[in-house]
Each structure stands twice: as C-alpha cells, then as structure tokens.
Protein backbone atom coordinates (compact mmCIF):
# COMPACT_ATOMS: atom_id res chain seq x y z
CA UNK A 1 54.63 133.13 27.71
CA UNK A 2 51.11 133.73 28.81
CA UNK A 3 49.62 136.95 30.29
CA UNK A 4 48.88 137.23 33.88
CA UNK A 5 46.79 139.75 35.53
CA UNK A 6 44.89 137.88 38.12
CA UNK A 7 46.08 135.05 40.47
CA UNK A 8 44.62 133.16 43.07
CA UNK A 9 46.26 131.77 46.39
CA UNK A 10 44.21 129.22 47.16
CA UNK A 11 44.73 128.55 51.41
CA UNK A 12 45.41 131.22 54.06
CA UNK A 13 47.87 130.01 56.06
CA UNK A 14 51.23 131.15 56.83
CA UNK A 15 52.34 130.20 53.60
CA UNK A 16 49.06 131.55 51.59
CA UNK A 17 49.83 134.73 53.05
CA UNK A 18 53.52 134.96 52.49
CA UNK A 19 53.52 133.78 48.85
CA UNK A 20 50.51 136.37 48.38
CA UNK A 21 52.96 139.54 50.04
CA UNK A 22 55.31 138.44 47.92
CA UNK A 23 53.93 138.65 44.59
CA UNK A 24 51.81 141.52 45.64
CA UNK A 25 55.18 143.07 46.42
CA UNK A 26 56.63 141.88 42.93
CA UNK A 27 54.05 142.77 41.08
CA UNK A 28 51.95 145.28 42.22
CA UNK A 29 50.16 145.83 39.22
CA UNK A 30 48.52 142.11 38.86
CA UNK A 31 45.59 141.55 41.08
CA UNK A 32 46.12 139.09 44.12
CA UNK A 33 43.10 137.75 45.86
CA UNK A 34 43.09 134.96 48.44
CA UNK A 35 40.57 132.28 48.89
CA UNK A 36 41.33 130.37 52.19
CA UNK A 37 38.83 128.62 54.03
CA UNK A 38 36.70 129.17 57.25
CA UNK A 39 39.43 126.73 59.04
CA UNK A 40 42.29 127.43 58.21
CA UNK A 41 43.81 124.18 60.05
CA UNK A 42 47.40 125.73 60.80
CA UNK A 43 49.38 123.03 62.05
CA UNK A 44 51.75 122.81 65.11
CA UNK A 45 51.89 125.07 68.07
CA UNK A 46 54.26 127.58 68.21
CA UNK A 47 56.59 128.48 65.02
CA UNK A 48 59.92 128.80 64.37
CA UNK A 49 61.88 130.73 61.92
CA UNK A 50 65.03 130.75 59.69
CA UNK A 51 66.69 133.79 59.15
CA UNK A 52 65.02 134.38 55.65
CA UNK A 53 62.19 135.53 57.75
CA UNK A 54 64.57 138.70 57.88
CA UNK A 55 64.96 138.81 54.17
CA UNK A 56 61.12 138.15 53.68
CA UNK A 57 60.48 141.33 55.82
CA UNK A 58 63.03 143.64 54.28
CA UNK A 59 61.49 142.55 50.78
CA UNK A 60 57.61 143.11 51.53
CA UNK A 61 58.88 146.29 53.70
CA UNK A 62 57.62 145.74 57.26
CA UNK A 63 59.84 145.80 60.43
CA UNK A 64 61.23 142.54 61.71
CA UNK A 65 60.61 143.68 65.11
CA UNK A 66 56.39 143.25 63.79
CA UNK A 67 57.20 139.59 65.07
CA UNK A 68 57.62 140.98 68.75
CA UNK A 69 54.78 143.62 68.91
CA UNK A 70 52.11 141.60 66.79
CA UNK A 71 52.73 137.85 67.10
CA UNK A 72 53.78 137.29 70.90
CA UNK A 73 57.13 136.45 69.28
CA UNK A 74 60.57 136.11 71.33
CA UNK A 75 64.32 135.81 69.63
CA UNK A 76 65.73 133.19 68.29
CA UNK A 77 69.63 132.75 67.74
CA UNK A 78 69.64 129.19 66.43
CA UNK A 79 68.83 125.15 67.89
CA UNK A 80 69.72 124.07 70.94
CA UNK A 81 70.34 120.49 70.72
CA UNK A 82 69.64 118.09 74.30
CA UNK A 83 70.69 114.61 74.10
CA UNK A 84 71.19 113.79 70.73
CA UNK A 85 75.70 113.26 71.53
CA UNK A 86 77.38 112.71 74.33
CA UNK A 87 77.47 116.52 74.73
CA UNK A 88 74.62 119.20 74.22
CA UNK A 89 75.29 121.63 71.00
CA UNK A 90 73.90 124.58 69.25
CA UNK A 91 73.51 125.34 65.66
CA UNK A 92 74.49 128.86 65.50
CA UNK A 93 76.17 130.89 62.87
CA UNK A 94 77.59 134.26 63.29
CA UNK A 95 81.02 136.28 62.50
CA UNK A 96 83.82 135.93 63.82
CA UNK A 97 83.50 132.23 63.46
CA UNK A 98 81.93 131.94 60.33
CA UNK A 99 84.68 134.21 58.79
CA UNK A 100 85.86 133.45 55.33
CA UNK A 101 89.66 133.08 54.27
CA UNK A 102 88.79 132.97 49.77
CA UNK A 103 86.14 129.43 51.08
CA UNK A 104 87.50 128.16 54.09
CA UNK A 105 86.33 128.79 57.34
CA UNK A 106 89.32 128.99 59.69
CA UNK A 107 87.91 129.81 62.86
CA UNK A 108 85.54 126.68 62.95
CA UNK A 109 89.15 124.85 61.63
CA UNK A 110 90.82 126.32 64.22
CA UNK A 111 88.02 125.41 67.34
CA UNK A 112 88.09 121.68 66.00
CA UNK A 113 92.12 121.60 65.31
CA UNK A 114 92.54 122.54 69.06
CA UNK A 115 89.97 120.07 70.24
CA UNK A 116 87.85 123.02 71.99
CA UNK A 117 84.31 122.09 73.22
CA UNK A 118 80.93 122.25 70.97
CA UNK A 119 80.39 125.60 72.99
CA UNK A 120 83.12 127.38 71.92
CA UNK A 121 81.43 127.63 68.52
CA UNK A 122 79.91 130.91 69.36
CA UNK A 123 79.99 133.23 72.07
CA UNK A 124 78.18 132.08 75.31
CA UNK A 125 76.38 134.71 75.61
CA UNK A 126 74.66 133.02 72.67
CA UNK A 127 73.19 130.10 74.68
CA UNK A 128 72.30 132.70 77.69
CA UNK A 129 68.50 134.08 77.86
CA UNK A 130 69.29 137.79 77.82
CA UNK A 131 70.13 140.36 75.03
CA UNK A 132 72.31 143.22 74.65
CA UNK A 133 70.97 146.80 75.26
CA UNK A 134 73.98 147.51 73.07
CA UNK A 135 72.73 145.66 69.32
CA UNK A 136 69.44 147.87 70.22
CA UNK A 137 68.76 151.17 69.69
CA UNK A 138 65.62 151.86 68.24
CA UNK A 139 62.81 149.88 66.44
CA UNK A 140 64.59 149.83 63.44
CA UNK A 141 66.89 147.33 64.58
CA UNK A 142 66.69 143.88 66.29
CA UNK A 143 69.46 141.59 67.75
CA UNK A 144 68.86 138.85 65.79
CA UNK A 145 66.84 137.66 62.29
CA UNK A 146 64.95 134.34 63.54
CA UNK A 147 62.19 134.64 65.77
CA UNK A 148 59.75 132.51 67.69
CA UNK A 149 56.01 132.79 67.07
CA UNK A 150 53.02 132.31 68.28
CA UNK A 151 51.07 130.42 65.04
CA UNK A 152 47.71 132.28 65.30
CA UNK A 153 49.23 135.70 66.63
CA UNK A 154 51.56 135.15 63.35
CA UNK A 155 48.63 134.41 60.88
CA UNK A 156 46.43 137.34 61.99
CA UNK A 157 49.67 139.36 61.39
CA UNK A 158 49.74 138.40 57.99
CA UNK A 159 46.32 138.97 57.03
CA UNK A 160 46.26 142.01 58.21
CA UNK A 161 49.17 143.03 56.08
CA UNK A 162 47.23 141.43 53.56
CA UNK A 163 44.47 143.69 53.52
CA UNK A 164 46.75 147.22 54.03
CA UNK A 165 47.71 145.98 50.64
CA UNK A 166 44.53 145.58 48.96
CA UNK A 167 44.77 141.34 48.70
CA UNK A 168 41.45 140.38 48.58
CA UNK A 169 40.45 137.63 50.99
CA UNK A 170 37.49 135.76 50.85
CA UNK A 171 36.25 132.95 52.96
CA UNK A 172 34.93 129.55 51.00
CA UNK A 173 35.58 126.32 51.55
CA UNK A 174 36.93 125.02 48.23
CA UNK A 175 35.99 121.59 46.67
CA UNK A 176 37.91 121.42 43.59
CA UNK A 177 38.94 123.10 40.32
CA UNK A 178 37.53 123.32 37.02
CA UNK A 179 40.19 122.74 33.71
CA UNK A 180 39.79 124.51 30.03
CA UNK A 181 39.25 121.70 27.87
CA UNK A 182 41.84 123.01 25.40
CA UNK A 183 44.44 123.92 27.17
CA UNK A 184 44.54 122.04 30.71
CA UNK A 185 45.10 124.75 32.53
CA UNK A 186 42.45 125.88 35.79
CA UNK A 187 39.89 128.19 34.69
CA UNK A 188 38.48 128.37 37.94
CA UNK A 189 38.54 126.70 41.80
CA UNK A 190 34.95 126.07 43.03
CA UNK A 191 33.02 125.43 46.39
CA UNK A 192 29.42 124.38 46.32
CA UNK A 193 28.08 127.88 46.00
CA UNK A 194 30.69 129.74 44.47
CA UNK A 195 33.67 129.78 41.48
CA UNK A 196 36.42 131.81 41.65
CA UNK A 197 38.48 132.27 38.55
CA UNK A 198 42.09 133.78 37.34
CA UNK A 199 44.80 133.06 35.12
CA UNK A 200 47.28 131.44 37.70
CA UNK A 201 46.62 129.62 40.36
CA UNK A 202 49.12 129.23 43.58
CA UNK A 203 48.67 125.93 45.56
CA UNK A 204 48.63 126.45 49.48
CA UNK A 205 46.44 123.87 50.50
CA UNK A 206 48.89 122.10 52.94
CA UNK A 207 48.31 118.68 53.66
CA UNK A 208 45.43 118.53 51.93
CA UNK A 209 46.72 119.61 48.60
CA UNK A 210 43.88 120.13 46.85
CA UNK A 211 45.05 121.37 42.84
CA UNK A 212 48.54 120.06 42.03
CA UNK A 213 47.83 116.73 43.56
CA UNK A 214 44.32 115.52 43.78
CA UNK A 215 43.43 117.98 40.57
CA UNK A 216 46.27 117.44 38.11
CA UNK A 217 47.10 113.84 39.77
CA UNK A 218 50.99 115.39 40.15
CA UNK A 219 52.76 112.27 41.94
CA UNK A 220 54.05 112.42 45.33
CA UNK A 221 58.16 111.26 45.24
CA UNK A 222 58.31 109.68 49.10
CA UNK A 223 61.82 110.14 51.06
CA UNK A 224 60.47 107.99 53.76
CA UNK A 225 63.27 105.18 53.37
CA UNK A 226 65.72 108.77 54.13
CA UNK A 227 64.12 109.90 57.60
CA UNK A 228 63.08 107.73 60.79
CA UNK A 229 60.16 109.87 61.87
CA UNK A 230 56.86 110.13 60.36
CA UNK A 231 54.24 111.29 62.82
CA UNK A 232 54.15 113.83 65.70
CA UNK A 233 52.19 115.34 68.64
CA UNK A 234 51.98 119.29 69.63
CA UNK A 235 50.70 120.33 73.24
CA UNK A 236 51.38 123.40 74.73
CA UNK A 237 52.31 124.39 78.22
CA UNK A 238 52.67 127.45 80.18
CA UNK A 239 54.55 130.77 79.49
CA UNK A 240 58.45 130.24 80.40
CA UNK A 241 59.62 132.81 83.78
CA UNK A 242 62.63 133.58 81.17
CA UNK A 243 61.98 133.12 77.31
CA UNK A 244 65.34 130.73 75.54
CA UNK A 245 66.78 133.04 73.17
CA UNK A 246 66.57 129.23 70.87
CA UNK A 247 64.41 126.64 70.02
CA UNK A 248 65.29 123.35 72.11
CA UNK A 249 65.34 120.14 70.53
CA UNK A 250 65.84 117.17 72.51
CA UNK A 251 66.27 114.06 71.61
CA UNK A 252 63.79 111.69 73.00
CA UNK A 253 63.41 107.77 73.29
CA UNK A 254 61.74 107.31 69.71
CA UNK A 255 62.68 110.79 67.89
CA UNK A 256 62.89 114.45 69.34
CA UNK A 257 60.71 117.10 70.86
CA UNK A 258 60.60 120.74 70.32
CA UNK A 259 60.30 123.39 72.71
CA UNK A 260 59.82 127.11 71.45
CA UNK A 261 58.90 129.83 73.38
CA UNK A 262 56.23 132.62 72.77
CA UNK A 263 55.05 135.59 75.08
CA UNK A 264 51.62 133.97 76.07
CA UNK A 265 52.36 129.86 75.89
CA UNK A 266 55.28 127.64 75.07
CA UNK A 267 54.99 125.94 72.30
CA UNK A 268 56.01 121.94 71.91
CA UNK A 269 55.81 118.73 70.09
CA UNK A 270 57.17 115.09 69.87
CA UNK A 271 58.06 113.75 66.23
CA UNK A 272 58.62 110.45 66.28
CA UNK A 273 58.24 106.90 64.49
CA UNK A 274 55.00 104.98 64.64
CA UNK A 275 57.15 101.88 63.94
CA UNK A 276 58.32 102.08 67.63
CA UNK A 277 55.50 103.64 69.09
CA UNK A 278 51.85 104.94 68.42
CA UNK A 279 50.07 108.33 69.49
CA UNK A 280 48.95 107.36 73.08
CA UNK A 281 52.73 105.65 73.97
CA UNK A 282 54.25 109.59 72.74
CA UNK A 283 51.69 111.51 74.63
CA UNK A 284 52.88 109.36 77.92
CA UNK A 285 56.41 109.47 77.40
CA UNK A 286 55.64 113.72 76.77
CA UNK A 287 53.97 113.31 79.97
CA UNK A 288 56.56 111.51 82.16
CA UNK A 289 59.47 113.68 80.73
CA UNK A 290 57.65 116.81 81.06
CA UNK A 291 56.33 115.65 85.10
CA UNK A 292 53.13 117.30 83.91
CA UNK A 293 49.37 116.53 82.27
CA UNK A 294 49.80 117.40 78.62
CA UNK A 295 46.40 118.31 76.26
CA UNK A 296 47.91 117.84 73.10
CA UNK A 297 46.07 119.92 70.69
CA UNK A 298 46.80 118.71 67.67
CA UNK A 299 48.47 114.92 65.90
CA UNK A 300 49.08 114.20 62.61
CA UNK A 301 50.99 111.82 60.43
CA UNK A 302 53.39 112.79 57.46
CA UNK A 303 55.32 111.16 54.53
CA UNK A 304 58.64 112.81 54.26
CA UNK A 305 59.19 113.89 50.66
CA UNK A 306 57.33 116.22 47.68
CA UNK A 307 55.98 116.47 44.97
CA UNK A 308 57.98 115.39 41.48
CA UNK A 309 57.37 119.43 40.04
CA UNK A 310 55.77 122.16 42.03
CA UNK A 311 54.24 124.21 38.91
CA UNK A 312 52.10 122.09 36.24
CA UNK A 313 50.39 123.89 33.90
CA UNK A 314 48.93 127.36 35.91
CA UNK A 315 49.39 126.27 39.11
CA UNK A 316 52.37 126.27 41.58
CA UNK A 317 52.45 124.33 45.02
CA UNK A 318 54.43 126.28 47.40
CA UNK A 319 54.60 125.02 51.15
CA UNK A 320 53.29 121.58 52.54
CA UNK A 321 51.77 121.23 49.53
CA UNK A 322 54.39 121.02 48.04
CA UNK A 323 57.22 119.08 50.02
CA UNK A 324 57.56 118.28 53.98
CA UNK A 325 60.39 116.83 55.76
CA UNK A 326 60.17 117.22 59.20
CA UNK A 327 60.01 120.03 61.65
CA UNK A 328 64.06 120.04 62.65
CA UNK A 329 65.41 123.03 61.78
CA UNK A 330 62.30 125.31 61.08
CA UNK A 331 62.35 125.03 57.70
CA UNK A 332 58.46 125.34 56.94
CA UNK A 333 58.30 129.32 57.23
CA UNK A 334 62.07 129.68 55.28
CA UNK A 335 60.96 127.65 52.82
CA UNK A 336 57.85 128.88 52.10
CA UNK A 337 59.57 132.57 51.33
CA UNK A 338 62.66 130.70 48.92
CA UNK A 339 60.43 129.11 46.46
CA UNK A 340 58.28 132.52 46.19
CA UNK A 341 61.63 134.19 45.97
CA UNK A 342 62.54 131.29 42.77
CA UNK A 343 59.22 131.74 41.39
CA UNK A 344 59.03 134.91 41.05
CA UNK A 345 61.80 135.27 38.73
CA UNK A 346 60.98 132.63 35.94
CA UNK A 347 57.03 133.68 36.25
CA UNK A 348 57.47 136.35 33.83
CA UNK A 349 59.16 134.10 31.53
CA UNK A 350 56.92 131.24 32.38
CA UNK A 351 59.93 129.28 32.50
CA UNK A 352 58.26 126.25 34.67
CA UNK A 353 61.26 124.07 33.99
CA UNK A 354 63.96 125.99 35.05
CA UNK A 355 61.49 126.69 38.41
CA UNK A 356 60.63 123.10 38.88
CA UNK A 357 64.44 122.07 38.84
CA UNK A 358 65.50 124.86 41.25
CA UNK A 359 62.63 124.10 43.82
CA UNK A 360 63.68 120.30 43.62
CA UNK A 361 66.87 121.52 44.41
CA UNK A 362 65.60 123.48 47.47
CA UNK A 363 63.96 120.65 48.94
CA UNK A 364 67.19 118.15 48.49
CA UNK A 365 69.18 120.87 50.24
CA UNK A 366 67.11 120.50 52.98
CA UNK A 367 66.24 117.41 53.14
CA UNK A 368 70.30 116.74 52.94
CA UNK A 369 70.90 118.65 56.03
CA UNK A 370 68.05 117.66 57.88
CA UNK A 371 69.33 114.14 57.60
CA UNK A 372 72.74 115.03 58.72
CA UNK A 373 71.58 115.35 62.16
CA UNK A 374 71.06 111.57 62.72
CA UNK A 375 74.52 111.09 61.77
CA UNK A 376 74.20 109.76 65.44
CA UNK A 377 76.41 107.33 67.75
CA UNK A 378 73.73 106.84 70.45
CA UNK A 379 71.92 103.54 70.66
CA UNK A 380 70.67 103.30 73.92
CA UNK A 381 67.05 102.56 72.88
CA UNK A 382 65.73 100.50 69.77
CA UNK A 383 64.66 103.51 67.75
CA UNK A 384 67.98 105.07 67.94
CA UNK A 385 70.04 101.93 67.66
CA UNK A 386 68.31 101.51 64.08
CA UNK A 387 69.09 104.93 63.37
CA UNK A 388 72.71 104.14 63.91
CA UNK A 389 73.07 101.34 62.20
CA UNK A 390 70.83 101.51 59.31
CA UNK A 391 70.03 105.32 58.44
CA UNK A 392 70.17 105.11 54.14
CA UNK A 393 71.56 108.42 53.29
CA UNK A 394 70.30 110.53 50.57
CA UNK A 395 72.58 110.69 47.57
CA UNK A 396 73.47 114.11 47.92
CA UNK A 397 74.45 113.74 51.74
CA UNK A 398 76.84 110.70 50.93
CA UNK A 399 78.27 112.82 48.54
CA UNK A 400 79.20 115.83 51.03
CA UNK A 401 80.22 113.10 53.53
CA UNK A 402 82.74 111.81 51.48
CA UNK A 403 84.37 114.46 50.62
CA UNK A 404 84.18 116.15 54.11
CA UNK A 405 85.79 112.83 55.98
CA UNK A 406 88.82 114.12 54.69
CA UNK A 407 88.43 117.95 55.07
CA UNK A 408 86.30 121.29 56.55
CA UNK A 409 83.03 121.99 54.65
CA UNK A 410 83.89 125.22 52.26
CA UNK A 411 81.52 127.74 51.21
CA UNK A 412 82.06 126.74 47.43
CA UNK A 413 80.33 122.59 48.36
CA UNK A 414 77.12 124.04 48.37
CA UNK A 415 76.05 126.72 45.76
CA UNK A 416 72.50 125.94 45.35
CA UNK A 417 70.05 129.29 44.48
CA UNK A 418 67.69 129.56 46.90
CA UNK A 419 68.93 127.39 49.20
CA UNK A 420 68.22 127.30 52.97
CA UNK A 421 71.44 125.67 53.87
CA UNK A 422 74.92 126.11 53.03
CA UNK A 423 77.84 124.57 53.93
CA UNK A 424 78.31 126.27 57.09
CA UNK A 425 75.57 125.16 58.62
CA UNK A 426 76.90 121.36 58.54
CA UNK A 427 79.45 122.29 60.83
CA UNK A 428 77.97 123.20 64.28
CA UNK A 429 76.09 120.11 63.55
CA UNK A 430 78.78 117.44 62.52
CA UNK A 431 81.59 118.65 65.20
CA UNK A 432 78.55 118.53 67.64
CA UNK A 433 77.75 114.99 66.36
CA UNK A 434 81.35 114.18 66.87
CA UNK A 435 81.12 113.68 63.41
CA UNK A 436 84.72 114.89 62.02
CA UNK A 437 88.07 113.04 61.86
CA UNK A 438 89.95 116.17 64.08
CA UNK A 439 93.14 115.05 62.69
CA UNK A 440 92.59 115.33 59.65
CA UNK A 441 90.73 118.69 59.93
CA UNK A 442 93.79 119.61 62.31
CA UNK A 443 96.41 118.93 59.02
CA UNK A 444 94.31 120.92 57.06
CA UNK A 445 94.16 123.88 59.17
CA UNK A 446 98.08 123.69 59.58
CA UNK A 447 98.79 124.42 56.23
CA UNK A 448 97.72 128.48 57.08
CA UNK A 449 99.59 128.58 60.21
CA UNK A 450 96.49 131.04 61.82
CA UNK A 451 96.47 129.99 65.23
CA UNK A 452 97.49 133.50 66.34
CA UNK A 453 94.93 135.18 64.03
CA UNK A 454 92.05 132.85 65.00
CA UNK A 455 92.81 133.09 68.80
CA UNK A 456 92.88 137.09 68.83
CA UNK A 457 89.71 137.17 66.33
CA UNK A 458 87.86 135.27 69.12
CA UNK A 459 89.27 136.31 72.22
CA UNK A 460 88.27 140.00 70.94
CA UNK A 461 84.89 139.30 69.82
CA UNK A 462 84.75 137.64 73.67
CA UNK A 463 86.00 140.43 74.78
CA UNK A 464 83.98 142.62 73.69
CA UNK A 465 80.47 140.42 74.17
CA UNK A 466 81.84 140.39 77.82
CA UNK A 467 81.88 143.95 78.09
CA UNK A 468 78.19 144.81 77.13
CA UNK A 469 75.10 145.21 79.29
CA UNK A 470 72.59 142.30 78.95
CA UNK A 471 69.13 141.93 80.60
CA UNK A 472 66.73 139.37 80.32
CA UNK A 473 65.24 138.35 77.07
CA UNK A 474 61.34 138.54 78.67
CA UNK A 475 62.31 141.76 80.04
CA UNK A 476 64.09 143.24 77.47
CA UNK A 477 60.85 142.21 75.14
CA UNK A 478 58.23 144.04 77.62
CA UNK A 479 60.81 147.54 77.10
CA UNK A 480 60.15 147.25 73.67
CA UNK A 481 56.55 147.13 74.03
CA UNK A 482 56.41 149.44 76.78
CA UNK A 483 58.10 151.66 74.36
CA UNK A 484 55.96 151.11 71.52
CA UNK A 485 52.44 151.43 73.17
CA UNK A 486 53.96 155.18 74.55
C-alpha cells in the first residue's frame, strides 16, 4: 500500500473529466488536478450514452436532466438497428419484458415462443419520437437514463463541474513523463516548460496514449482478427424537425453508420473496413445515401483491442487509452465511468491485480457483445458476405452461443462486476438477428405454462402506455428549457 494525496489526470476529455468527478467524489480529501492540453482532440461528432451515464450522475450528484439544459442533449431509449436482418430492430430493455421469474426472462420467452415480430419487444411507443408528459413531473426526474450529446456542449459541461469542485485544470501540452530510478513509478509528467508531479498518475490520453504505452512500453493485445471494421468517418448535418428518441445504426455496404441527434446538429459517422474500401470511397457512399454534400470533420483509423493491464506501477489507463472496440453500442462514455467505478475500490488497497483482471473482464464483455451483432445472414455485398462466412468469434462469445442454441439467455450467464452488458441485452439483438432456434426456445418456455401471465403483463403495460399523453420529443425538450430559464 502506498499513500496517495495527489493525483494527476493527465487529458481533458470526456473521460479525463469523468474519471477526475469520480475520484474527487470518492475521495474528497486527496487533491485532483487535471493537466489536459490546449486541443483537446475529442473524437467523433455527437455522443451517445449507456445508461451508466445515470448511475455516473447520481454518484457525482448532479441532475441527469444537466444533459438537456447544458449539452444540447436529446433522449435516448436504446439502438435502432436499419438493415442489418431482413427486418429493422431495436435494442431496448425495460420492465415488463425484461421481468425476472428466479433467472429467466419469460416475457422475451414468451414474444419468441409465439413467433411475434422484433417490435413487439417493447412498447411502440418506444420507437416513436415523443415522450410522456406523464414519466415527467419536475426536474428531478427524466423519462429515460441514456442521452444524446452534443461532444463539445458535453465537455464544457464537465469542466465546469470540474472547477465547482475545486479540480484544478491547467493547460500544457505534455511530452512525456519522468520515472524514480528506484522505484519505477512517475514522479512527474513534463512539457517543454513545465513538470507537473503527484503520487498517481491516471492515463487519459486517448489515442495517443502517452504514459502506460509509449512511457512504460505496456503492450497493446489487438482483437482485430474479432471485428471487420477498423476505420471511420464523422460529418455532421443539420438539426432533425423531430429529434429520434434512439441512436440509428444502419448497416451500410462496407460496415454501419450512426446517426444521433443533438439540439443544434445531428451527429453521424461511417465505420467501416479499409480492406473493402478507403476514406474517399466512404465519404461518397455517405454522400449518395445521405442525397447530400457531406464535410466530414473528422477520420481516423483504429485497432480494435487494449491494452494487456490498465494500471502499471502509478498509473492507470482508463478510456481509449486503454481499450477501443468500435463505436456500436456507445460504449466509450459507459465505459469510461465502470473502470473508475472498479478502480476506485482496489485503489485504497492498491490491489492492481485484482483491478487489472476485472477491467480485462470489462472490455471482453464488451467486446463479446459488440461482436454478437454481426452474427449476420446478409451477404449481398463482399464486405458482408465475409462477415457471414468467416467472422472468428471471440472465445467468450462461442461460449454463450453454445449454450444459448439450445436455450434463452438467463441473468445468471453473465455475472461480470462492472460489466456493461448482461445477458439481457443479447436478446433484442439475437431474436432481431434471427439468431435463435424458436423451437427450441418455444419447449423451454412450455415447461412454465405462462402464456396467460405473459399476455396480461404486456397487454397492461400496452394498455396503459396507450393511455398517456405524448408530445414531441423536440418539443417536449424546449418545455423543459422554457421552464428552466423562468
């Protein structure tokens, strides 16, 4: 155990300033100062969230709704997938379907025993831009716990809260780090001017990953020969005349595109695989699909995967400097806030191997479920055809997949801490993949005889979305800041 007063985040980007609210939040008696520089390079335009945004707030103590009045943010109720099966789907999880009988979840049994469409996996009122006056009732509340941002709007958000809570910022563009000779560990981060020193050291460098990899030489461990995509484009167009209430992903020639709305812009981006086609072949396809000129404001490469531990000596990676799969799902923010979560609780001990095994767990849980989405049967075009046909899975995915040809995911399948995914979420995705063997899921559900009790939980829940009032989500988000500026 070593003793920690002082730690630096080194970057100021989303994640710098989450993991820095979060340990200012843990420990408020340690001082927290980040050193980010004068461009801060965020990547991507337009964010998405997971609903451990929700969690993330409730922990540091600011209201979720912040991510309407402060960051041009809309609401987000899960993905909307376009084109990826024969029928569109949405990954959306919410009671009554995802209710629990001891591990089983009978209602999804019971929509996939009966053969019902992908849509009848949640309310459609789900898929519909408009929200109910009824979940609302004062700022204190919010209809759902994932959000769309607007990346900038989002940063300045957090910096401010940064500063309300005496983290000290300061603006240098970093070079490198200096090591104690005895011990290994960073005394200090440097620029040409200045040094900065503490006794820990948090790594949110992004891409660029400045101290776990290029300092301590901590080896990258690719996934590549997991995941078809390795490169993407982001452009934005204009604001939507009604906000989605989800982020769209559709499923393009060589990989997908994203489409998340904010309240000033709409956000997008094409990820897709330079084996099939480069940078200037995307931005025309983008072009053509979208009937439109596209800027696109930002490209970049990536190689799926992470880094073999995230702390090494005193330093932790957190973010994309520590792993990166791919931006299906959303799981950059959700992330990001997990492995703070983890670290938090073995810092005190300075157990670094018990962290270093749970945040390699984190990352296979995603990159797992991630994957599961190209359990595809289209091959219309080359890229997809080799998706089809020769997709390696990751070890833990061919594990789940054998044991769910045969049966419903459970709750018990996937227990990992900190996880982003559980089993649940495979569901929405694999019945919308046409994934599942029906009859065997239907002889499972048979043995509880619930047809009866399934049909009247959803008809009721139905029922009773059916009955509320509902405006539009881009009006509905100028009341509440109507309300809030009065």
């Amino acid at each position: 155990m070593k003793k920690i007063d002082s730690i630096i985040v080194v970057g100021g980007g989303t994640a710098g300033c989450i993991a820095a609210l979060i340990l200012k939040t843990k420990f408020p008696q340690k001082q927290i100062k980040i050193v980010e520089s004068a461009d801060v390079g965020i990547v991507g335009v337009g964010e998405s969230s997971t609903e451990h945004w929700a969690q993330f707030c409730s922990f540091i103590g600011i209201n979720q709704l912040d991510a309407i009045l402060h960051c041009n943010g809309t609401f987000k109720v899960g993905v909307y997938f376009e084109n990826w099966a024969k029928n569109d789907f949405m990954h959306h999880v919410s009671l009554p379907y995802s209710n629990l009988l001891g591990s089983y979840y009978y209602n999804y049994a019971y929509i996939i025993a009966t053969g019902q469409s992908k849509h009848k996996m949640y309310s459609d009122k789900m898929s519909k831009n408009k929200i109910s006056l009824n979940n609302f009732k004062n700022l204190n509340d919010s209809p759902t716990n994932q959000y769309h941002f607007d990346t900038f709007a989002l940063n300045e958000f957090l910096h401010n809260e940064c500063r309300k809570r005496n983290i000290e910022i300061v603006i240098d563009n970093l070079t490198g780090a200096t090591l104690d000779e005895e011990t290994g560990d960073i005394r200090s981060v440097i620029s040409n001017e200045w040094e900065h020193s503490a006794d820990f050291f948090i790594d949110c460098t992004g891409f660029a990953r400045l101290l776990l990899h290029k300092t301590y030489g901590i080896k990258w461990k690719s996934y590549a020969r997991y995941f078809p995509l390795n490169s993407a484009i982001a452009f934005p167009t204009d604001e939507m005349q009604e906000y989605n209430k989800y982020t769209k992903s559709t499923a393009r020639k060589n990989g997908w595109s994203w489409t998340i709305p904010t309240q000033t812009r709409t956000g997008n981006g094409y990820v897709y695989c330079d084996g099939f086609i480069g940078k200037d072949q995307a931005h025309q396809e983008m072009e053509e699909a979208y009937g439109q000129t596209l800027e696109v404001a930002r490209s970049f490469k990536f190689d799926p995967g992470r880094l073999e531990k995230a702390w090494h000596k005193n330093c932790y990676a957190v973010g994309l400097s520590q792993s990166f799969v791919e931006p299906l799902e959303a799981t950059s923010i959700g992330s990001v806030i997990q492995q703070m979560f983890c670290f938090t609780h073995f810092l005190p001990s300075y157990d670094d191997k018990s962290c270093n095994n749970h945040v390699n767990d984190i990352f296979d849980n995603i990159a797992d479920n991630v994957q599961a989405h190209y359990l595809v049967k289209r091959d219309d075009t080359p890229f997809w055809k080799e998706v089809k046909n020769n997709l390696e899975l990751t070890p833990g995915l061919k594990n789940q997949l054998d044991v769910w040809k045969n049966r419903l995911p459970i709750y018990t399948d996937i227990l990992c801490p900190w996880r982003i995914f559980g089993a649940i979420n495979y569901i929405p995705i694999l019945y919308g993949l046409d994934w599942f063997d029906r009859d065997k899921i239907k002889s499972e559900y048979d043995h509880y005889g619930m047809y009866e009790t399934s049909q009247n939980e959803l008809d009721e829940y139905n029922n009773y979305q059916n009955s509320l009032f509902w405006i539009g989500h881009r009006d509905f988000i100028k009341s509440i800041k109507n309300d809030n500026a009065q």
